[in-house]
C-alpha atoms as a PDB file:
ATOM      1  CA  UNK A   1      -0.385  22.715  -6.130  1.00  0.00           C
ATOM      2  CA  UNK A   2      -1.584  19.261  -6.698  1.00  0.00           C
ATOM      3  CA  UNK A   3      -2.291  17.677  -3.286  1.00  0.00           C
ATOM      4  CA  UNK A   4      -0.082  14.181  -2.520  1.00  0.00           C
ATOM      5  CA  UNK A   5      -3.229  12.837  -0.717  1.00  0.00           C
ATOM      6  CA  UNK A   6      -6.966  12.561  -1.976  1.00  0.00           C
ATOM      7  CA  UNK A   7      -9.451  12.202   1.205  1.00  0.00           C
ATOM      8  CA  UNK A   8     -12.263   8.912  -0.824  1.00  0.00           C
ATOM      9  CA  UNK A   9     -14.664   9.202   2.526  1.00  0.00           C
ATOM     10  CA  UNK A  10     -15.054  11.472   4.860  1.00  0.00           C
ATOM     11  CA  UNK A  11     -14.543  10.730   8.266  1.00  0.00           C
ATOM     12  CA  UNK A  12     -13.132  11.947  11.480  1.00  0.00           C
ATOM     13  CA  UNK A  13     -10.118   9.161  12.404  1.00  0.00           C
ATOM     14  CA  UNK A  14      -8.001   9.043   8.708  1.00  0.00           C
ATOM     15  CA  UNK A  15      -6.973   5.625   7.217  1.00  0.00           C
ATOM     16  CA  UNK A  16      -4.151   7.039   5.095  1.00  0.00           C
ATOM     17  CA  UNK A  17      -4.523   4.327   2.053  1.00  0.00           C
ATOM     18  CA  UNK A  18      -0.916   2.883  -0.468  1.00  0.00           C
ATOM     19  CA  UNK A  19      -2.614   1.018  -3.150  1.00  0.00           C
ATOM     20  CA  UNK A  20      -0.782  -1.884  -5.186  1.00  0.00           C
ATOM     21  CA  UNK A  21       1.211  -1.085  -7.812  1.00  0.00           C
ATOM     22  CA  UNK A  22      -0.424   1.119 -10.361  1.00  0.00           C
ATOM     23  CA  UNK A  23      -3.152   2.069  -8.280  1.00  0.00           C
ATOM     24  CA  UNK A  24      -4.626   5.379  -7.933  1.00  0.00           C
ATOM     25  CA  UNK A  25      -7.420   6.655  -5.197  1.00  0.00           C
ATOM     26  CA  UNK A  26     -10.514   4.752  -6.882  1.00  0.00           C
ATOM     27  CA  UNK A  27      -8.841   1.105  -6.560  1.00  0.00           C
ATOM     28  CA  UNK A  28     -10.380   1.148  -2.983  1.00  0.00           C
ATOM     29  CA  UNK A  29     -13.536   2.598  -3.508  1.00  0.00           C
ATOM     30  CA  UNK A  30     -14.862  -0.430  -2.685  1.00  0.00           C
ATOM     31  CA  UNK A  31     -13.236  -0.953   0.345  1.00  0.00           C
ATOM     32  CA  UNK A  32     -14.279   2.452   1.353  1.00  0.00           C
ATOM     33  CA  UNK A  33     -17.952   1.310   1.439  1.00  0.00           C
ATOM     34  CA  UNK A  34     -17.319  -0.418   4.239  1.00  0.00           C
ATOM     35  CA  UNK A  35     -15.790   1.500   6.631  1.00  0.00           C
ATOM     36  CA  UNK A  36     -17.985   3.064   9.537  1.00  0.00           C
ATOM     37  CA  UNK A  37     -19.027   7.103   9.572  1.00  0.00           C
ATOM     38  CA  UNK A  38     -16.306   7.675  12.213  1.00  0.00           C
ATOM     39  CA  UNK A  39     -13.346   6.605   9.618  1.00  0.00           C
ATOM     40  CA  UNK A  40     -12.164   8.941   6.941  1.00  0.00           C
ATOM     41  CA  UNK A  41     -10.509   7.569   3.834  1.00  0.00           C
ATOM     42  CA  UNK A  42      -7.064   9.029   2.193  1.00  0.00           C
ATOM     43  CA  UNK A  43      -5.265   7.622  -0.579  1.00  0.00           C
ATOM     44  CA  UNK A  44      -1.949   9.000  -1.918  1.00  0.00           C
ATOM     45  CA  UNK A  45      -2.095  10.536  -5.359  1.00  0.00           C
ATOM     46  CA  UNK A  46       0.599   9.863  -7.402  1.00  0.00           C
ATOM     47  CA  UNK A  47       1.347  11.420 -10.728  1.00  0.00           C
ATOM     48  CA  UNK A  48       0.710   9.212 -13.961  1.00  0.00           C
ATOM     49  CA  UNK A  49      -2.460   7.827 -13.019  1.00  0.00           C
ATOM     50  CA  UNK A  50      -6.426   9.011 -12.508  1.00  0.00           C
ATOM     51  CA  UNK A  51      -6.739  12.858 -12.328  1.00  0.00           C
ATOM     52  CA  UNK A  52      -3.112  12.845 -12.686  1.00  0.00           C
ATOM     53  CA  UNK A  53      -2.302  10.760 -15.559  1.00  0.00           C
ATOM     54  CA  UNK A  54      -0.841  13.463 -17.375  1.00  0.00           C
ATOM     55  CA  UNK A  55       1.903  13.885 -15.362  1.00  0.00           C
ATOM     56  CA  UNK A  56       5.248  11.642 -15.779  1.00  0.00           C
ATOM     57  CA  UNK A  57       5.185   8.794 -13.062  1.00  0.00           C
ATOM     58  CA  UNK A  58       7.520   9.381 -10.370  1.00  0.00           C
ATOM     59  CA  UNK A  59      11.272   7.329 -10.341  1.00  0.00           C
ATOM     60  CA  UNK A  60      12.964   8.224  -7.712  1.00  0.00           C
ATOM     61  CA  UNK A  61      12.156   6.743  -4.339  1.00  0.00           C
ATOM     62  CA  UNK A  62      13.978   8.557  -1.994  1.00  0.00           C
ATOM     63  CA  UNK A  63      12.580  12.086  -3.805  1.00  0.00           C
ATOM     64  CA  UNK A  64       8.962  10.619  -3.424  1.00  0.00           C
ATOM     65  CA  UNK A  65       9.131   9.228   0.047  1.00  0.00           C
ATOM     66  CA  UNK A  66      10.666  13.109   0.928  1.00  0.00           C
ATOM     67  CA  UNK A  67       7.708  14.476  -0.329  1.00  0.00           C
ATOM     68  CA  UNK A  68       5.184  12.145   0.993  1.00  0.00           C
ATOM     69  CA  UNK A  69       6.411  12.656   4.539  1.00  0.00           C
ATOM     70  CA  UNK A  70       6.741  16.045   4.745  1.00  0.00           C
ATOM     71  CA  UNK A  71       3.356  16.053   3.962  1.00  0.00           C
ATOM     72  CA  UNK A  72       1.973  13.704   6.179  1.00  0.00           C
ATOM     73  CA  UNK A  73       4.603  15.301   9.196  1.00  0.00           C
ATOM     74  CA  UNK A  74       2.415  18.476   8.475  1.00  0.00           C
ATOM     75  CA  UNK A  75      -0.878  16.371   9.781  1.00  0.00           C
ATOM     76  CA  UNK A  76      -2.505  17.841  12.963  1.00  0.00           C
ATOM     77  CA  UNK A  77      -4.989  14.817  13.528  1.00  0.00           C
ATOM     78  CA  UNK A  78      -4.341  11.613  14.522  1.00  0.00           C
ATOM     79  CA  UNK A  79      -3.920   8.947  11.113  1.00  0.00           C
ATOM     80  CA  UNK A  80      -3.233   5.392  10.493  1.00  0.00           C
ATOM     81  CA  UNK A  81      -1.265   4.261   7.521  1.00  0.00           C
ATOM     82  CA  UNK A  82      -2.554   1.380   5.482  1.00  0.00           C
ATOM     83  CA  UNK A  83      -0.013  -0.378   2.878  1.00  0.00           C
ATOM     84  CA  UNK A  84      -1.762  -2.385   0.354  1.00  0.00           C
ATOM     85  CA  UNK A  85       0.621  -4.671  -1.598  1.00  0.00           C
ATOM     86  CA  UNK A  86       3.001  -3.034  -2.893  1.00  0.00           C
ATOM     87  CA  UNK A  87       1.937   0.127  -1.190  1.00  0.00           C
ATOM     88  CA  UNK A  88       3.001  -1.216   1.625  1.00  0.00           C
ATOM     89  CA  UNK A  89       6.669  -0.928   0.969  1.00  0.00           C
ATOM     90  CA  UNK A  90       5.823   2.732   0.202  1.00  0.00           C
ATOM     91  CA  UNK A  91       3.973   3.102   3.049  1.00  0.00           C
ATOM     92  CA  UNK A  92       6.623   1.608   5.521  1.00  0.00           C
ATOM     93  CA  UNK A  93       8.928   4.047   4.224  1.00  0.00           C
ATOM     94  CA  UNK A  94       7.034   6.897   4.375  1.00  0.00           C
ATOM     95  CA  UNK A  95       6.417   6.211   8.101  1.00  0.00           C
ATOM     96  CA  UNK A  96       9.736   5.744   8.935  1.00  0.00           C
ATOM     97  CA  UNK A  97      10.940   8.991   7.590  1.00  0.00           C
ATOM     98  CA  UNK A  98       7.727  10.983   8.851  1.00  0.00           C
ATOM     99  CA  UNK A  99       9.276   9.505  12.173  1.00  0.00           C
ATOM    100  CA  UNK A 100      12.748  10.992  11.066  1.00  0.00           C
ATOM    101  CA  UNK A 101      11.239  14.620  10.883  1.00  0.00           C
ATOM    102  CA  UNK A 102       9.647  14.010  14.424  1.00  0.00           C
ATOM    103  CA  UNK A 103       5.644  12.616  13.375  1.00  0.00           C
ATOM    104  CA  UNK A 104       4.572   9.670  13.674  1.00  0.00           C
ATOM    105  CA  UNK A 105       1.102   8.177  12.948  1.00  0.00           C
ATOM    106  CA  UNK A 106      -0.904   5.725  15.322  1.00  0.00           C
ATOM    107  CA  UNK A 107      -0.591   3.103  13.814  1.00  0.00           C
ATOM    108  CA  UNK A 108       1.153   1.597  10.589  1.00  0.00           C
ATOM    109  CA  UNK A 109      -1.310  -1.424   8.779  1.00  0.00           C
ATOM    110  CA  UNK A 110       0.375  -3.598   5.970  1.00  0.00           C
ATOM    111  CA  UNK A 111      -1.220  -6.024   3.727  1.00  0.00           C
ATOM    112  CA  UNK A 112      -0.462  -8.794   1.756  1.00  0.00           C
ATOM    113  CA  UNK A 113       3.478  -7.676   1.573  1.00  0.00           C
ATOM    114  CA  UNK A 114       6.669  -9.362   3.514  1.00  0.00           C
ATOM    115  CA  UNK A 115       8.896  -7.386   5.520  1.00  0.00           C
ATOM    116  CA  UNK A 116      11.040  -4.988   3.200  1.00  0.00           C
ATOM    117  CA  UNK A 117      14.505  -6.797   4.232  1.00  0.00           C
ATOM    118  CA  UNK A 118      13.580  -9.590   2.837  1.00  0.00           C
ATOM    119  CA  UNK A 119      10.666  -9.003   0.211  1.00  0.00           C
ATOM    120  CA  UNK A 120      11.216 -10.530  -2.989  1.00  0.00           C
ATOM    121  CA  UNK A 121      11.729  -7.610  -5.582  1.00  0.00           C
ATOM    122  CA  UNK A 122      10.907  -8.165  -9.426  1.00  0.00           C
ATOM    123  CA  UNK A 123      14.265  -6.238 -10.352  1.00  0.00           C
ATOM    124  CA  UNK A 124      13.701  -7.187 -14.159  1.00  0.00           C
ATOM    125  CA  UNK A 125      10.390  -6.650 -14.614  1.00  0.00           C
ATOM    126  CA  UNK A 126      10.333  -2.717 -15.273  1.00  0.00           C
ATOM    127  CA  UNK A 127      12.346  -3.071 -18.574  1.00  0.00           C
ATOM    128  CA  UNK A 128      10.409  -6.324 -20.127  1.00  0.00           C
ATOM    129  CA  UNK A 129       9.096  -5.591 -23.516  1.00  0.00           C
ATOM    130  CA  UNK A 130       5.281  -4.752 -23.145  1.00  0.00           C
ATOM    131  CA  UNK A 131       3.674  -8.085 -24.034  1.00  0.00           C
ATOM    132  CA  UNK A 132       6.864 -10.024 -21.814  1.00  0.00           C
ATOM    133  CA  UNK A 133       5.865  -7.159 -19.040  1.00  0.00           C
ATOM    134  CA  UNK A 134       2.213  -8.257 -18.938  1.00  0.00           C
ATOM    135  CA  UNK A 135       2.896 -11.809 -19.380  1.00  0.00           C
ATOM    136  CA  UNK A 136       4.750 -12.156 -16.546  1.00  0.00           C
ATOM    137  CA  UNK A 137       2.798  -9.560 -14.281  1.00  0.00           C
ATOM    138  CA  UNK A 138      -0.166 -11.521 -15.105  1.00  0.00           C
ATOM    139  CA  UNK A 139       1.667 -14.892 -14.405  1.00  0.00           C
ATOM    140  CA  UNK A 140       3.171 -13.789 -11.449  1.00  0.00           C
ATOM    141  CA  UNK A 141       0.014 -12.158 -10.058  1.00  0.00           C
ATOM    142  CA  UNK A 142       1.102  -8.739  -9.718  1.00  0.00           C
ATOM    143  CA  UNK A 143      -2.428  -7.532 -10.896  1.00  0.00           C
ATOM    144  CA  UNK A 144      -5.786  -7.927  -9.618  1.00  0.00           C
ATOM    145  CA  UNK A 145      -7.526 -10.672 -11.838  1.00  0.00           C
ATOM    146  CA  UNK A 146     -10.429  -7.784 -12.897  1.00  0.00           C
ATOM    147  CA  UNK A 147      -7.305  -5.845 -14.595  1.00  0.00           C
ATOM    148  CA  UNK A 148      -5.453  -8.622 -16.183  1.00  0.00           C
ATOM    149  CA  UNK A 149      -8.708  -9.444 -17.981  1.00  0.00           C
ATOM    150  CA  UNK A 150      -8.972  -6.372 -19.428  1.00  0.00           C
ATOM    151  CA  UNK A 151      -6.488  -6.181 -21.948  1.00  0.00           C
ATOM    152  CA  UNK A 152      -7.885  -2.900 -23.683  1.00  0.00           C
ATOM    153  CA  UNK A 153      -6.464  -0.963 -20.676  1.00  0.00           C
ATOM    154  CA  UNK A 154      -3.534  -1.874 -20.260  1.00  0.00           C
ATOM    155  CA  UNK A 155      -1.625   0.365 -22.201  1.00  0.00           C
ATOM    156  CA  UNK A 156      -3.234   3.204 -20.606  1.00  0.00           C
ATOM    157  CA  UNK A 157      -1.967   1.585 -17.150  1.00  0.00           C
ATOM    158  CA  UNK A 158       1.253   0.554 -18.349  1.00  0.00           C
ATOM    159  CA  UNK A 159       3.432   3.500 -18.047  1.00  0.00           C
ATOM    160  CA  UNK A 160       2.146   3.596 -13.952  1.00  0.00           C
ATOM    161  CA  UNK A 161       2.617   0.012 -13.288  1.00  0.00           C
ATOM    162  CA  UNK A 162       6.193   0.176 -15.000  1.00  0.00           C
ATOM    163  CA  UNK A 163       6.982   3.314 -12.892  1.00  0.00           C
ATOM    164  CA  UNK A 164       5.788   1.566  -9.282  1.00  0.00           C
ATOM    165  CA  UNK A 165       7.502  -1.545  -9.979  1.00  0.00           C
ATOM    166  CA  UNK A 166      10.587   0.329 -11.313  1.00  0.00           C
ATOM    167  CA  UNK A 167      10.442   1.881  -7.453  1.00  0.00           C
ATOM    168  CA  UNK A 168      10.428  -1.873  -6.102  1.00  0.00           C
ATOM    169  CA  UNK A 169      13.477  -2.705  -8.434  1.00  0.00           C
ATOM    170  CA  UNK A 170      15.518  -0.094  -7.120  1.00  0.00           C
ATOM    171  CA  UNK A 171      14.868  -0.342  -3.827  1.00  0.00           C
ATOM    172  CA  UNK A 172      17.834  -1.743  -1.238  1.00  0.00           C
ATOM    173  CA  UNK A 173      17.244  -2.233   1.805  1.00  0.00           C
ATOM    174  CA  UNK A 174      19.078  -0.048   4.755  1.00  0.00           C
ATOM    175  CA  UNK A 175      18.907  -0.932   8.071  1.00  0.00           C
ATOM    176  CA  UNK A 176      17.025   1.419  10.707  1.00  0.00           C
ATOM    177  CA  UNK A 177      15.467   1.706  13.757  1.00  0.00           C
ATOM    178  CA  UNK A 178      12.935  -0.402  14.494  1.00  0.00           C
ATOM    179  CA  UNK A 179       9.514   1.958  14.143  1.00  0.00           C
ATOM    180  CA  UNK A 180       8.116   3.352  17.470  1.00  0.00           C
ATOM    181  CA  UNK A 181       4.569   2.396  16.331  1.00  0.00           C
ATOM    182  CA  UNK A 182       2.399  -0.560  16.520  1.00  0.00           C
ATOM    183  CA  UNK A 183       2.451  -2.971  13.037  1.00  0.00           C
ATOM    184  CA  UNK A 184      -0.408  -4.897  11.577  1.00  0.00           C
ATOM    185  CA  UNK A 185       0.568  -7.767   9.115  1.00  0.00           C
ATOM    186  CA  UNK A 186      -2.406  -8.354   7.205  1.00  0.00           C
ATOM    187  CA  UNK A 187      -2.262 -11.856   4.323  1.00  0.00           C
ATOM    188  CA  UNK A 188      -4.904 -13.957   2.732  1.00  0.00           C
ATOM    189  CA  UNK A 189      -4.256 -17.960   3.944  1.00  0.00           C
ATOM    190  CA  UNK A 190      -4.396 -18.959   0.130  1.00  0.00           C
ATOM    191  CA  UNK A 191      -1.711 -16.339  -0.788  1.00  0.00           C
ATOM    192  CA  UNK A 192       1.273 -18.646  -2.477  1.00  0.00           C
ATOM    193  CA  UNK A 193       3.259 -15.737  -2.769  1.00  0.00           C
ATOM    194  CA  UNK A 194       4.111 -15.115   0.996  1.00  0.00           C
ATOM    195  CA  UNK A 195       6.070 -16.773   3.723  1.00  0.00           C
ATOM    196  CA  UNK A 196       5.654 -17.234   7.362  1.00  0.00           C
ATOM    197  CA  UNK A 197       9.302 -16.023   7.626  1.00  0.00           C
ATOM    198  CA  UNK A 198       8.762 -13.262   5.515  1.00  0.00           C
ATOM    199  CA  UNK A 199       5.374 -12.606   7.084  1.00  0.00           C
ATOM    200  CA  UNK A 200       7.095 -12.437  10.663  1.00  0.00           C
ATOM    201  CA  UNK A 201       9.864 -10.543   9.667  1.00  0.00           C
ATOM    202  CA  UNK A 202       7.697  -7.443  10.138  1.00  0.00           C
ATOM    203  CA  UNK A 203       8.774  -8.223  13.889  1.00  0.00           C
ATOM    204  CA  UNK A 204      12.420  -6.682  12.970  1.00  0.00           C
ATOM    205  CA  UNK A 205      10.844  -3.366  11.783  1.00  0.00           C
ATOM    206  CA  UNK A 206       8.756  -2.364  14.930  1.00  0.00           C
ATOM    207  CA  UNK A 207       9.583  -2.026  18.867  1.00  0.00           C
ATOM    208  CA  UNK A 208       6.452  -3.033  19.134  1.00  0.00           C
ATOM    209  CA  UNK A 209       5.572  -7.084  18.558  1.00  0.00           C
ATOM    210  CA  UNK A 210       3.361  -7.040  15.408  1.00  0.00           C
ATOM    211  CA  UNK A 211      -0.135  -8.445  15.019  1.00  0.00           C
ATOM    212  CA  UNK A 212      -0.838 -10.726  12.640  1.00  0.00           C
ATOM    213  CA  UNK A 213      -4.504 -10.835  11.021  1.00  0.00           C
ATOM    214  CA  UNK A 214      -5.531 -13.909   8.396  1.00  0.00           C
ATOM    215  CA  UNK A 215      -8.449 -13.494   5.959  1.00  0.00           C
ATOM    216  CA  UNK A 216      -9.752 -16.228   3.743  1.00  0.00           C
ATOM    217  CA  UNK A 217      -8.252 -15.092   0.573  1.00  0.00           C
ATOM    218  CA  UNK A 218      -5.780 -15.050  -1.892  1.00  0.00           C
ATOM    219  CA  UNK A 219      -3.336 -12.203  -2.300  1.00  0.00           C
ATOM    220  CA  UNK A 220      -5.681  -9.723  -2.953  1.00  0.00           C
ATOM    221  CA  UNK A 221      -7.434  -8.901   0.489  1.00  0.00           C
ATOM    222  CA  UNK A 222      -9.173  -5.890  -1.156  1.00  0.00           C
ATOM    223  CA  UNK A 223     -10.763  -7.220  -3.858  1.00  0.00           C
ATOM    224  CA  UNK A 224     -11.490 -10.416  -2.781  1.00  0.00           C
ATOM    225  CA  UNK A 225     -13.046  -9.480   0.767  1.00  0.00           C
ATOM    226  CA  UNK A 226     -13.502  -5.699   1.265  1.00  0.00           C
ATOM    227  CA  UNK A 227     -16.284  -6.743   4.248  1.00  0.00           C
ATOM    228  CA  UNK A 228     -13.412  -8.634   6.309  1.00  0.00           C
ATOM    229  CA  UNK A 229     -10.622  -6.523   5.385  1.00  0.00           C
ATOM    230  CA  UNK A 230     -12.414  -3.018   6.618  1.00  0.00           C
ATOM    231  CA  UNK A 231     -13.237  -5.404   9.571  1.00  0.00           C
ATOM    232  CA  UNK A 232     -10.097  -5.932  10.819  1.00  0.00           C
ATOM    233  CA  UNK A 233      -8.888  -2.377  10.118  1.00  0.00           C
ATOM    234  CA  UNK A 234     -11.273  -0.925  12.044  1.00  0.00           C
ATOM    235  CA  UNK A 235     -10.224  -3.104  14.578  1.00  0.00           C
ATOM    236  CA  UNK A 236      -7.122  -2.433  14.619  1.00  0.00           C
ATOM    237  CA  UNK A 237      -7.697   1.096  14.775  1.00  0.00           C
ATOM    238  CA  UNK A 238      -9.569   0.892  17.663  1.00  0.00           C
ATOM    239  CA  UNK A 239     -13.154   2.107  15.848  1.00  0.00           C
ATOM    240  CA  UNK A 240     -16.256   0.485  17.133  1.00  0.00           C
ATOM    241  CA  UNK A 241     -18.078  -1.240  14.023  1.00  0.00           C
ATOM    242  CA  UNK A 242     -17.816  -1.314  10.427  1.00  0.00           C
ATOM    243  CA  UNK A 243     -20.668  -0.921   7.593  1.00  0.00           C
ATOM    244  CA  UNK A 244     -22.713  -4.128   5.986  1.00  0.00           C
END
C-alpha cells in the first residue's frame, strides 16, 4: 500500500510537512537542509504528483482528510504539523479530525495562509481553460516564481495544481471547536496577499492564543528564506539549533 506520508530527513522529533498547492515531498528539500539532526522531515504524498503521478489526483476533501488522519492518529511519537500555503488549510483539517478520533499532535505550524473562515478561496480557478488557468495562477501568485518560469512543465503539473485548488474551491467552512493545541501563524511582511484580520483570525481556531512569527519575505517563506523559516520552526518546536 502506498504510504500517505514520505519521511525527506531523518530525525527523531517529526515536522509533518503540507506543501502549496501542487506540491509533492521534494518542494521542501531545501528547507530540509536546514533543519538540525534532532528533527525528522515528513511530507504527505498525495497521488498525481512525484512517485505518484500516475495515480488520479484526489477530489474529495472530506475522503482525503479521513485518510490522512487516520493515519497520522496511528502515530506513536510525538509530531508537529507544518501547513505551507495552501497546505495549510489541509493541514488544519487534518489536525482537527486526528483530534476527532482522539490524537492530537504537539503542535500545529501554518504558513503564509489566513484562517480557513475567512481565507479567500479561488472558487473559479479549477475549471479555467489551461492558458486562462496559468495566467491567472501566475498573476495571482499561486506559484512559486521558479515554476511559473518554467513553462515546459506545466502541463505535467497541471492536472495536480487543478486537483489541490479544486479542494480549496469546494471547501466551506463549518464551525468547530477551537483546537486543543498550540498555533503558529507564520507570513512574509511583503506578502500583499494577507491581512492582519485574516492573519489573527487563527485566534478563533485554537484554545490556545496563537503566535505570530514575521520573516522578511514575500509569500513564499520557503523559497525565499529556508535559513529563517527552519529557524523559527525549530523554535517553535522547542529544538535547540538549526543547520547553516
Amino acid at each position: 500500500m502506498t504510504p500517505w506520508f514520505v519521511q525527506v530527513k531523518e530525525g527523531e522529533r517529526a515536522l509533518v510537512t503540507f506543501p502549496h498547492a501542487g506540491g509533492g515531498p521534494s518542494s521542501l528539500n531545501e528547507l530540509a537542509a536546514h533543519f538540525p539532526p534532532e528533527v525528522g522531515l515528513w511530507a504527505v504524498n498525495l497521488p498525481g504528483r512525484q512517485a505518484r503521478l500516475a495515480e488520479a489526483p484526489r477530489t474529495d476533501l472530506g475522503g482525503l482528510v479521513d485518510d490522512l488522519a487516520r493515519d497520522l492518529a496511528g502515530w506513536r511519537e510525538p509530531y508537529t504539523l507544518f501547513g505551507y500555503c495552501s497546505g495549510a488549510l489541509l493541514a488544519y483539517l487534518v489536525c482537527r479530525r486526528v483530534v476527532e478520533l482522539g490524537g492530537a499532535p504537539e503542535r500545529l505550524v501554518v504558513a503564509s495562509f489566513a484562517a480557513p473562515d475567512v481565507a479567500p478561496l479561488l472558487r473559479r480557478l479549477p475549471s479555467l481553460p489551461s492558458w486562462l488557468f496559468w495566467e491567472q495562477l501566475i498573476e495571482l501568485g499561486g506559484v512559486p516564481p521558479e515554476l511559473a518560469e518554467r513553462e515546459a512543465l506545466w502541463p505535467v503539473l497541471e492536472p495536480a495544481l487543478r486537483a489541490d485548488f479544486g479542494l480549496l474551491a469546494g471547501y466551506r467552512h463549518r464551525v468547530a471547536p477551537p483546537l486543543p493545541i498550540p498555533v503558529t501563524v507564520l507570513y512574509g511582511t511583503r506578502d500583499g496577499s494577507l491581512s492582519r484580520g485574516g492573519l489573527l483570525g487563527w485566534r478563533r481556531h485554537s484554545a490556545r492564543r496563537p503566535v505570530l512569527r514575521a520573516l522578511d519575505t514575500t509569500h513564499w517563506l520557503a523559497e525565499e528564506a529556508p535559513g529563517p523559516l527552519a529557524a523559527v520552526i525549530v523554535e517553535e518546536m522547542g529544538c535547540a539549533s538549526v543547520t547553516a
